[in-house]
Protein backbone atom coordinates (compact mmCIF):
# COMPACT_ATOMS: atom_id res chain seq x y z
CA UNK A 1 166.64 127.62 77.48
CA UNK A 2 164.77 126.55 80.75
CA UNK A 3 167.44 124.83 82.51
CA UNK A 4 167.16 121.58 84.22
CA UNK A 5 163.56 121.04 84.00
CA UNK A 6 161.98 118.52 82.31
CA UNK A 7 158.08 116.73 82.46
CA UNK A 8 158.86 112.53 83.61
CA UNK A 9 155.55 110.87 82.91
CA UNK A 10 151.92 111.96 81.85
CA UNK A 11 148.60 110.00 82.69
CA UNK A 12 144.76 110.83 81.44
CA UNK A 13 141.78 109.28 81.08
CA UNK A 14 140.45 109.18 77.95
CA UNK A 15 137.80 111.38 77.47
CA UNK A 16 134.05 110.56 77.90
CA UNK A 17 131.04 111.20 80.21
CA UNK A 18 130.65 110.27 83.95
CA UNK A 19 127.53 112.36 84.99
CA UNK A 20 127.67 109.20 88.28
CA UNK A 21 131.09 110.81 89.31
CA UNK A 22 131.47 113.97 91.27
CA UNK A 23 133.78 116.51 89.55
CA UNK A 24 136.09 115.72 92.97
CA UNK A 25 135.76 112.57 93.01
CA UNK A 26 137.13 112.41 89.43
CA UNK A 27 139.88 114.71 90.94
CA UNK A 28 141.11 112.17 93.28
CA UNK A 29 140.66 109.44 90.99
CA UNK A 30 142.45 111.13 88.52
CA UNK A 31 145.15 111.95 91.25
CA UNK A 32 145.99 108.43 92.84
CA UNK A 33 145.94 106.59 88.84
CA UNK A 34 148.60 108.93 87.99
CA UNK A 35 150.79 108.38 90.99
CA UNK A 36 149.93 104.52 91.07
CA UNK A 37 151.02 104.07 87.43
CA UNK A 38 153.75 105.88 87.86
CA UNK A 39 155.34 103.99 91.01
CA UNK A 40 155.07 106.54 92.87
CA UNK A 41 153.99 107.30 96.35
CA UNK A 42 152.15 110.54 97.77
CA UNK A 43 155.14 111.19 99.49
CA UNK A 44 157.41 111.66 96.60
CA UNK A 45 155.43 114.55 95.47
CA UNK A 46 156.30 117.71 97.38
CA UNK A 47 154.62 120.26 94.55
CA UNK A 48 151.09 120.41 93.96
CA UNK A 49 149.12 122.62 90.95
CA UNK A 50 145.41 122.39 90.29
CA UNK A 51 142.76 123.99 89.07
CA UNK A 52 139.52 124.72 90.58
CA UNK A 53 137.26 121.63 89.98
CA UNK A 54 133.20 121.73 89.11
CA UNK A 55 133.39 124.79 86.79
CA UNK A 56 131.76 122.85 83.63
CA UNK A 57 129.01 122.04 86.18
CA UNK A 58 128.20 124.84 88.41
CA UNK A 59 130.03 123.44 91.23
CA UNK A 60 133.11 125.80 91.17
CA UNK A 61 135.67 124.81 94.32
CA UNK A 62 138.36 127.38 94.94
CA UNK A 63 140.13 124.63 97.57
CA UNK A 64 140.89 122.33 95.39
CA UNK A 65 144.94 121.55 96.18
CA UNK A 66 143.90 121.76 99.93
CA UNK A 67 141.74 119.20 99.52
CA UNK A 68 143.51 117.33 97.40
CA UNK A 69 146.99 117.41 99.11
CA UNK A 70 144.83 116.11 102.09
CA UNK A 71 143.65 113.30 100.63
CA UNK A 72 146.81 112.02 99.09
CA UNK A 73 148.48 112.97 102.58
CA UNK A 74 151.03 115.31 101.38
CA UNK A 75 151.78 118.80 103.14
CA UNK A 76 154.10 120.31 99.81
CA UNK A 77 156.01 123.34 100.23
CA UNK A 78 154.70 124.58 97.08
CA UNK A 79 151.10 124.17 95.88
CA UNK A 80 147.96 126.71 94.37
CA UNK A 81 144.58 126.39 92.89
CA UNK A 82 145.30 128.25 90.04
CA UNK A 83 142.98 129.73 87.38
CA UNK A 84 143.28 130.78 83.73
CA UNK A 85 141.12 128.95 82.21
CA UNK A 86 142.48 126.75 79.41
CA UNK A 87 145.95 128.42 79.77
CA UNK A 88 146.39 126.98 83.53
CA UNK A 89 147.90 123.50 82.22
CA UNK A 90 150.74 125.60 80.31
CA UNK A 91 150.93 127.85 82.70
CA UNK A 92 151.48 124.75 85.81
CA UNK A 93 154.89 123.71 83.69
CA UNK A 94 156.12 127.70 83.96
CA UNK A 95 154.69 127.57 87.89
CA UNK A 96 156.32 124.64 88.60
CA UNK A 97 160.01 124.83 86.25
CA UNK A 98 160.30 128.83 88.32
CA UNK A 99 159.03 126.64 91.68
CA UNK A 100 162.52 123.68 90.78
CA UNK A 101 164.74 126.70 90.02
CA UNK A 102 163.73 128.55 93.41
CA UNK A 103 164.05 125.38 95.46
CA UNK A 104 160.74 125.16 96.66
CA UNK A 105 160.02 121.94 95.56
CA UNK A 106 161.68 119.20 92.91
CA UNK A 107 158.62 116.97 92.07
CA UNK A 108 155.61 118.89 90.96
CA UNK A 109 152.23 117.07 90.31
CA UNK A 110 150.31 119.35 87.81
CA UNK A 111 146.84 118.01 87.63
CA UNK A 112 143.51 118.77 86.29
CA UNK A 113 139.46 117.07 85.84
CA UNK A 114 137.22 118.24 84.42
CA UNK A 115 133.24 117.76 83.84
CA UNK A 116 131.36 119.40 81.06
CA UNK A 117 128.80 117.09 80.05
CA UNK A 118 125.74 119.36 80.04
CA UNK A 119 126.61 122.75 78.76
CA UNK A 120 122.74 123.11 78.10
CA UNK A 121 122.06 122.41 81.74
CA UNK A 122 122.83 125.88 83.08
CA UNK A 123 126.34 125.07 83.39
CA UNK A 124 128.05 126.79 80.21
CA UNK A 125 125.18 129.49 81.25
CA UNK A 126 127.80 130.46 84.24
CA UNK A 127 130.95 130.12 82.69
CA UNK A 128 129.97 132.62 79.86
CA UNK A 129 129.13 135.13 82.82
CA UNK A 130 132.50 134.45 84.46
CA UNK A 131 133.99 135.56 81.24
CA UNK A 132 131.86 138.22 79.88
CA UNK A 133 131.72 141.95 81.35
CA UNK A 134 129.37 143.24 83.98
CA UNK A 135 127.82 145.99 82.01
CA UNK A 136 127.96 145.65 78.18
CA UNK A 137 127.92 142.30 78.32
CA UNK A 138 126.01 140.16 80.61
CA UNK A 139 122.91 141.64 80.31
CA UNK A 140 122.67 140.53 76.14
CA UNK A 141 122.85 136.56 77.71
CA UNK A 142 126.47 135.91 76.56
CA UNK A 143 126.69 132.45 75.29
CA UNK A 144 130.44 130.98 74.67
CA UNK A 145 129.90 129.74 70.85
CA UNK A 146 128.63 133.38 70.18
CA UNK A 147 130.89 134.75 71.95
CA UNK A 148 133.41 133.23 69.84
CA UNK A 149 132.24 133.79 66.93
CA UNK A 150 132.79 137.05 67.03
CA UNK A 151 136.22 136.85 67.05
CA UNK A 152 135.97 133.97 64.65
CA UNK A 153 133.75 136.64 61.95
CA UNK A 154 136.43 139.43 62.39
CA UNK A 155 139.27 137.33 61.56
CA UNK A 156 137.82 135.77 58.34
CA UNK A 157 136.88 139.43 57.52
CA UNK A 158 140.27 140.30 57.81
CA UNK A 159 142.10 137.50 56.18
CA UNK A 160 140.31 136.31 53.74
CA UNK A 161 138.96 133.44 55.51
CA UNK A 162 136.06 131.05 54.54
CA UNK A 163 133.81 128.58 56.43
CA UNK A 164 135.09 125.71 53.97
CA UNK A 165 138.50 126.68 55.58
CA UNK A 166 137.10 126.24 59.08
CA UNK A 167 135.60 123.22 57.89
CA UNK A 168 138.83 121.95 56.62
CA UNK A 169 140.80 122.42 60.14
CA UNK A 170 137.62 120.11 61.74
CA UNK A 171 138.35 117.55 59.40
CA UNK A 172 142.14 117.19 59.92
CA UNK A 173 141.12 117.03 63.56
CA UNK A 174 138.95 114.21 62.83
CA UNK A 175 141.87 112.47 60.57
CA UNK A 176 143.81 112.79 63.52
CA UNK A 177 140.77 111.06 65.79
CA UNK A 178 140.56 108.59 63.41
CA UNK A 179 144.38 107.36 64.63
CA UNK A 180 143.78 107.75 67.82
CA UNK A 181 141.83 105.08 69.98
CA UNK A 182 141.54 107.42 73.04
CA UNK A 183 139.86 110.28 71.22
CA UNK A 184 136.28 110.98 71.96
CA UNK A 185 135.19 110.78 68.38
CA UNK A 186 137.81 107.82 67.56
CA UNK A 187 134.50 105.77 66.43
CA UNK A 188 132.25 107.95 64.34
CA UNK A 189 134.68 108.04 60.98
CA UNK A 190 136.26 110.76 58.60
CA UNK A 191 134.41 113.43 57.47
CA UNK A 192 134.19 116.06 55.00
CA UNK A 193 134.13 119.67 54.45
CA UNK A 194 130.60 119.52 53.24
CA UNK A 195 129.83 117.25 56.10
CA UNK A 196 130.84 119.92 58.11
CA UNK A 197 129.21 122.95 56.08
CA UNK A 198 126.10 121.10 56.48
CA UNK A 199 125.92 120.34 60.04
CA UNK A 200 123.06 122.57 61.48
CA UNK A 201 124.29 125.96 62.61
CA UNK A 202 125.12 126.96 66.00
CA UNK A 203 126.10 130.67 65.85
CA UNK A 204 127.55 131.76 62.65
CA UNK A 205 129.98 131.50 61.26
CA UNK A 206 130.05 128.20 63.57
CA UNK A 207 128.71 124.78 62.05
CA UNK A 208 128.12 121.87 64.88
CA UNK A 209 130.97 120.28 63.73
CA UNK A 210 133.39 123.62 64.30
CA UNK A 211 132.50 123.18 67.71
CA UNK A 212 134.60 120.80 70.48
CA UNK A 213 133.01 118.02 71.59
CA UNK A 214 131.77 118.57 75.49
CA UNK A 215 132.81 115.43 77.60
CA UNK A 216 134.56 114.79 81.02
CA UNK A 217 138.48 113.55 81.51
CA UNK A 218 141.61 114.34 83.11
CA UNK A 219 144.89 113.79 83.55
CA UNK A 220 148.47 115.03 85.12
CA UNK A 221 152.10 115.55 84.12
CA UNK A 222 154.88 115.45 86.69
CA UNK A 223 157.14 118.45 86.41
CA UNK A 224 160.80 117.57 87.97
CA UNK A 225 164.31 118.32 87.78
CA UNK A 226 166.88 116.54 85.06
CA UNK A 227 168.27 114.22 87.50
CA UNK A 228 165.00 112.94 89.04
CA UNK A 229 163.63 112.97 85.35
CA UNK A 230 166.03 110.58 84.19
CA UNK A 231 165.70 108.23 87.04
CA UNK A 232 161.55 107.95 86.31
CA UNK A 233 161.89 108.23 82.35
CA UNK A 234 163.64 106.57 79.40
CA UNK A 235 162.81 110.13 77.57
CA UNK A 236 161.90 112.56 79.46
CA UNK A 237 160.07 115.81 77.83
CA UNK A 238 162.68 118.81 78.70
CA UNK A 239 161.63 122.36 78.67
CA UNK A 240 163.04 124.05 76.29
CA UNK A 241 161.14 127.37 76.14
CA UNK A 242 158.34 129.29 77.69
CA UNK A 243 156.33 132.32 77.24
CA UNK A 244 153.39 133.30 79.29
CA UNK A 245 151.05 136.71 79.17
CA UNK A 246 147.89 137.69 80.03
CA UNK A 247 145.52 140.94 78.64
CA UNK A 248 141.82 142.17 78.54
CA UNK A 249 139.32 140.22 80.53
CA UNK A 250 136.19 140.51 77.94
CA UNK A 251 135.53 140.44 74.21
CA UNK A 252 134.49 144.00 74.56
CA UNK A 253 137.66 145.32 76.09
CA UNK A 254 139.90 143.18 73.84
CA UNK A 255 140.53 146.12 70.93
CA UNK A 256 143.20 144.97 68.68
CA UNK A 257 143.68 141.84 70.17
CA UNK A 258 140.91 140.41 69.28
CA UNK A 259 142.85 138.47 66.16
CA UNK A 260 146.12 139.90 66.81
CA UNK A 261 146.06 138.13 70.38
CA UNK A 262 149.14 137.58 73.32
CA UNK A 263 150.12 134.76 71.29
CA UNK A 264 152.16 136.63 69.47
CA UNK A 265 154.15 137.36 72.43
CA UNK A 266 154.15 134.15 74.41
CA UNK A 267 155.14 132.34 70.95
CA UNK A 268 158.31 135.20 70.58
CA UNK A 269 159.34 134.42 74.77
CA UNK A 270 159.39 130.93 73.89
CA UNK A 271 161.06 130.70 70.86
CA UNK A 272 163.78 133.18 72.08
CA UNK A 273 164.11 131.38 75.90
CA UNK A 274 164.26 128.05 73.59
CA UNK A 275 166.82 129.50 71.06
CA UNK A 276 164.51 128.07 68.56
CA UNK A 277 162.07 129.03 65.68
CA UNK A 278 158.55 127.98 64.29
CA UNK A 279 160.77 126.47 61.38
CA UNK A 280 161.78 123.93 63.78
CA UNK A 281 159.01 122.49 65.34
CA UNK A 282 158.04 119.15 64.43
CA UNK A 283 154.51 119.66 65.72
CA UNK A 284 152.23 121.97 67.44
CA UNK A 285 149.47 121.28 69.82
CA UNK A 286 147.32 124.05 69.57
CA UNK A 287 143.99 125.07 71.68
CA UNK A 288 140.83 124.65 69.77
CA UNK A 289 137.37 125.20 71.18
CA UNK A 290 136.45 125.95 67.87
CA UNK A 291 138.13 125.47 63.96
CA UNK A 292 138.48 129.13 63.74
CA UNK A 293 141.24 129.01 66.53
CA UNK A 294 144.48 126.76 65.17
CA UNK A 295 143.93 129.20 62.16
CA UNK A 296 144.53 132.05 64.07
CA UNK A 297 147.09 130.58 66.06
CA UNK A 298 148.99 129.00 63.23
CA UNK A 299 149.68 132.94 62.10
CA UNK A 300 150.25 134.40 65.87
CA UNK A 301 152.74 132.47 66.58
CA UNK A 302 154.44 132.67 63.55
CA UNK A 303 154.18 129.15 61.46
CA UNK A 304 152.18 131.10 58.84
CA UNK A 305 152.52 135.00 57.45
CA UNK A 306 148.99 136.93 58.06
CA UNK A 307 146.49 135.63 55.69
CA UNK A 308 148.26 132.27 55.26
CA UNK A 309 146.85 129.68 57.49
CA UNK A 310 144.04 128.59 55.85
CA UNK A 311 146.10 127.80 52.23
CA UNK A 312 148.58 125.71 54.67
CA UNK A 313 145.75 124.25 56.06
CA UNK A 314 144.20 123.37 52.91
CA UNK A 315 147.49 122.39 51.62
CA UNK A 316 146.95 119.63 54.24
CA UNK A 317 150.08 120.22 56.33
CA UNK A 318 148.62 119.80 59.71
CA UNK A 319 146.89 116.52 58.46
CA UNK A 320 148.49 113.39 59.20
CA UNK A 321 151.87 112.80 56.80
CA UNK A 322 151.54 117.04 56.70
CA UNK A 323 154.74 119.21 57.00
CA UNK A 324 153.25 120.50 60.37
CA UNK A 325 151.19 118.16 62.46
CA UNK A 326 148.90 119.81 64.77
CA UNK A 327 146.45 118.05 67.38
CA UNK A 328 147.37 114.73 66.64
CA UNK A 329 145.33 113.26 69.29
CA UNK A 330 142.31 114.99 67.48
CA UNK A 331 142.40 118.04 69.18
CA UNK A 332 138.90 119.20 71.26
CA UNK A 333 137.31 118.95 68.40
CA UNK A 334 137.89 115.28 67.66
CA UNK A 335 139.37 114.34 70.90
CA UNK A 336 137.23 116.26 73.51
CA UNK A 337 136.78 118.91 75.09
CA UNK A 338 136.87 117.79 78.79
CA UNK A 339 135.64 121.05 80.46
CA UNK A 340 138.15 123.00 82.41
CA UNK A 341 140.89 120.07 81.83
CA UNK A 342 140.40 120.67 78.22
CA UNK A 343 144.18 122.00 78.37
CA UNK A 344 145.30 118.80 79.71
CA UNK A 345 144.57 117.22 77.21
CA UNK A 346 146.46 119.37 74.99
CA UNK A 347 149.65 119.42 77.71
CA UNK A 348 149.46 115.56 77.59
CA UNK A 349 150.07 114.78 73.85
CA UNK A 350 152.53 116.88 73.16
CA UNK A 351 154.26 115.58 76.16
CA UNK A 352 153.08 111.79 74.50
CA UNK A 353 154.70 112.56 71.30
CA UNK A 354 158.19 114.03 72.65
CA UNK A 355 158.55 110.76 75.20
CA UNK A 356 157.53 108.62 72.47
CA UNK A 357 154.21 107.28 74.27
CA UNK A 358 151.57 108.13 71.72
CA UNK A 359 150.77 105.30 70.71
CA UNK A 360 148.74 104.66 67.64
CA UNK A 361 149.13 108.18 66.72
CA UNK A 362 152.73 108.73 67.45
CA UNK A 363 154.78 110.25 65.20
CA UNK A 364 157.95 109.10 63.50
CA UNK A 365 159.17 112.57 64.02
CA UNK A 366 158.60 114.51 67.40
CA UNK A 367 161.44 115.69 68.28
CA UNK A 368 160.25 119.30 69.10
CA UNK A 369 156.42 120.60 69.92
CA UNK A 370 154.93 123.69 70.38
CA UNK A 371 152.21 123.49 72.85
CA UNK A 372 149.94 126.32 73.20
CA UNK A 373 146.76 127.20 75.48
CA UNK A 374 144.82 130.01 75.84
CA UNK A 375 142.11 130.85 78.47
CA UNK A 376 139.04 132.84 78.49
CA UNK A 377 138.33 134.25 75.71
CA UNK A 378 141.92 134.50 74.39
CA UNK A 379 143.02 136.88 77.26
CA UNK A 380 145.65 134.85 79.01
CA UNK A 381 147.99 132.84 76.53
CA UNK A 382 151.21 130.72 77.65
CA UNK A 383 153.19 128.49 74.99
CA UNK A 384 155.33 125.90 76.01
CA UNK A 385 158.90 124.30 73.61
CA UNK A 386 159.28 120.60 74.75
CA UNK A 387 162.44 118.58 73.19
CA UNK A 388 163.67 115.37 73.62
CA UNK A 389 166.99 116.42 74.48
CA UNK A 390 168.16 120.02 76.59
């Protein structure tokens, strides 16, 4: 167990497309909403974690807590721009609980924004470079879906997987959207598996509607002790468990992991720090750029035995009234995929569902979650076990 640390409050804004706003600018506002609907002031906050802003855009700033701590007028005595991709959000609660336990800081404002609005526009273009390798791969034009889809092709080679299974994790996302009044896609209705099967293709075995939905959002948790968590929340989100790794830097270099990936391991750390097991997890928010990944994940960290996932998923377990919900705020493929906040977004709900803030969506069960990001392209995992009690 990860003793005396626990998340107080969560704020985001709900995803959807400012091309007006500067990726900073949606930093700061991001930053003083939180604090302001929290009651708090900048001076309460003496921990700061970001990530590097403009990345969805081409506008990539390394300085982003400098900045940032600057503008709210704060000098912490523990802050970083941190980077790993969709991981970092998970990664801020393990930064900041270590940080607490250190005494370096006991009120840590984990934040991220993120703009990814025109992934046609040349900014995708340079992400897939910052992720690819020099020499075997940049020079073929690297593009993220394909990229992906590799991985994606391998695993349903190896498991038995189909594209109606794919299809079938997109629409439990969107069942899941439906509920939820924040999510990107909230409006545009259920669909099916043949909705999805016939949506043009973007890189096989990808469909448009096995892809995340590109928009802009944000949002922020506040990582604190017990005491101070009580004193800002009714029910605070403790954490319980936490397992972070990080591996091979290209698809190329990946070897075995390319379906067998760090998850495995993060998942194990966290269950074992948490003294807990997949069996009792009342949800799981897992990372999906595309359908093919909650599949995968789903067996990595242990909720299904290899060549399971897609039966459970079929089964409809991660759907609404399911055994296992799983991206109940619609995931990034319902919700949105708010560039390099994407993570966020994923941080946020299950922190939502534990403190009993979910709203529409929230479950009548969420006593437990799994939450679980990955960066890059699934080299640098960290899960997180939030409870409702420590």
């Amino acid at each position: 167990m990860v003793a005396g640390v626990a998340i107080a409050a969560s704020y985001e804004v709900p995803p959807t497309r400012f091309p007006e706003v500067s990726p900073h600018n949606l930093y700061r506002q991001v930053a003083f909403a939180a604090l302001s609907q929290w009651g708090l002031r900048p001076g309460d906050v003496n921990g700061l974690l970001a990530v590097p802003s403009g990345q969805g855009v081409n506008e990539i700033d390394i300085y982003t807590h400098e900045k940032l701590g600057s503008e709210l007028g704060i000098t912490p005595g523990f802050a970083e721009t941190l980077n790993a991709g969709g991981a970092s959000f998970a990664i801020m609660v393990g930064r900041a609980a270590s940080a607490i336990r250190d005494g370096l800081a006991d009120c840590v404002l984990c934040i991220g924004a993120g703009k990814f609005t025109k992934p046609g526009a040349g900014g995708a273009e340079v992400m897939a470079r910052m992720i690819s390798e020099p020499d075997f791969e940049i020079g073929y034009g690297p593009f993220i879906p394909a990229l992906y889809a590799l991985i994606a092709s391998r695993f349903m080679a190896e498991r038995g997987v189909t594209s109606a299974d794919l299809a079938r994790v997109a629409v439990s996302a969107r069942q899941w959207a439906i509920r939820n009044p924040r999510a990107f896609m909230h409006a545009k209705g259920a669909i099916t598996v043949d909705d999805v099967l016939n949506s043009r293709m973007i890189s096989t075995p990808f469909h448009y509607l096995d892809c995340s939905v590109p928009c802009d959002g944000g949002g922020a948790v506040l990582v604190t002790t017990d005491e101070k968590a009580r004193q800002l929340a009714r029910q605070p989100a403790y954490l319980l468990g936490y397992g972070e790794a990080h591996s091979h830097g290209s698809i190329s270099s990946a070897g075995e992991r390319l379906v067998q990936t760090l998850a495995t391991r993060t998942g194990a750390s966290a269950f074992r720090s948490a003294g807990l097991s997949p069996s009792d997890m009342d949800m799981a928010m897992l990372y999906d750029a595309f359908s093919f990944t909650p599949l995968l994940l789903l067996e990595n960290l242990g909720f299904t035995p290899h060549g399971h996932s897609a039966a459970f998923v079929r089964s409809g377990a991660m759907d609404p009234g399911g055994s296992l919900p799983v991206n109940t705020n619609g995931g990034l493929l319902s919700f949105g995929h708010t560039g390099e906040a994407s993570g966020m977004s994923v941080l946020v709900e299950g922190v939502r569902q534990i403190m009993s803030q979910a709203g529409a969506n929230q479950l009548d069960r969420a006593r437990t979650a799994l939450v679980h990001c990955y960066g890059g392209m699934m080299y640098e995992h960290a899960t997180l076990i939030l409870g409702r009690s420590r």
